[in-house]
Protein backbone atom coordinates (compact mmCIF):
# COMPACT_ATOMS: atom_id res chain seq x y z
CA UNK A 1 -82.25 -194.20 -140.87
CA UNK A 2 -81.00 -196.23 -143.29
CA UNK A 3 -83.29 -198.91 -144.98
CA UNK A 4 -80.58 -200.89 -146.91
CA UNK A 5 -78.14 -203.95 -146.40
CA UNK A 6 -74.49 -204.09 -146.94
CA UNK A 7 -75.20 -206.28 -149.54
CA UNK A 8 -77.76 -204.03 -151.60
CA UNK A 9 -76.23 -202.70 -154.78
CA UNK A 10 -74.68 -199.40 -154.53
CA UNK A 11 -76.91 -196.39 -154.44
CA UNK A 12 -75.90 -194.42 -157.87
CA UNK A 13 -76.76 -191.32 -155.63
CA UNK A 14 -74.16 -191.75 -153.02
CA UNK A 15 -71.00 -190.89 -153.57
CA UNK A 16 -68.56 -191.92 -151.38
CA UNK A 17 -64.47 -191.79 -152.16
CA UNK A 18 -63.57 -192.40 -148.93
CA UNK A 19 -63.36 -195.92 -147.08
CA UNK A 20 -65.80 -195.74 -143.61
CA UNK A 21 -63.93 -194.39 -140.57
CA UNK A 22 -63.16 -196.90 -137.45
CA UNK A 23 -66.38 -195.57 -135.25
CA UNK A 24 -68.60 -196.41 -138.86
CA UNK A 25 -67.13 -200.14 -138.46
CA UNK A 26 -68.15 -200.15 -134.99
CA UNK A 27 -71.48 -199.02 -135.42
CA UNK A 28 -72.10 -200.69 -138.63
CA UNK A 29 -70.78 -204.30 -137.25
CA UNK A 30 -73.10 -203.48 -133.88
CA UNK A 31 -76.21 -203.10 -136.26
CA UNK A 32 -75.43 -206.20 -138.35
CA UNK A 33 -75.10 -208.02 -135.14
CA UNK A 34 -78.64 -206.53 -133.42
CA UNK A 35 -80.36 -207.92 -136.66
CA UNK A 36 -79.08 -211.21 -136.22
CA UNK A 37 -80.04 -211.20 -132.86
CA UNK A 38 -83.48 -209.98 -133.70
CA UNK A 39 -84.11 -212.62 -136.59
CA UNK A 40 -82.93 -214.85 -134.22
CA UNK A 41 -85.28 -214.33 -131.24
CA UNK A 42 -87.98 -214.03 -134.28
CA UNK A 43 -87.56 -217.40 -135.04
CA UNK A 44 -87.02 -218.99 -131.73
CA UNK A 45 -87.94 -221.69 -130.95
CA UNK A 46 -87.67 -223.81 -134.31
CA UNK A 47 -86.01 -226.84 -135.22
CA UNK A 48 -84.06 -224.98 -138.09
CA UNK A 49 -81.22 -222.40 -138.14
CA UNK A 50 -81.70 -218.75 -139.15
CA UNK A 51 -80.95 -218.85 -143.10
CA UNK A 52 -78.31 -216.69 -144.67
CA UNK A 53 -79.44 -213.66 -147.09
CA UNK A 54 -79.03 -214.36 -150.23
CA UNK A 55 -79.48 -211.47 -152.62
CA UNK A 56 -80.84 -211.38 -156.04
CA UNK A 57 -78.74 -211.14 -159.11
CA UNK A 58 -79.44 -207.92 -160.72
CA UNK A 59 -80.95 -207.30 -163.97
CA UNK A 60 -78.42 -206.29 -166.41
């Protein structure tokens, strides 16, 4: 399984040339959306909204 986020750098070891096929979309946009839904029901109930990721810069 795959421990990283979308917006994680780029692995240096993975090379990929190729854009993700329709079925990746699909199954990359259902994962995104059962983590929201997770953190959601994590913080439920609360007076304040889920908060965005925001990643770190990384060191140059």
């Amino acid at each position: 399984m795959n421990n990283r986020d979308r917006k994680d750098p780029p692995d240096p070891t993975e090379d990929r040339d190729c854009p993700e096929t329709p079925q990746e979309r699909r199954e990359r946009k259902q994962h995104e959306s059962e983590n929201h839904d997770e953190a959601l029901e994590e913080t439920f109930p609360a007076s304040d909204p889920v908060s965005p990721f925001v990643p770190a810069k990384t060191p140059d």
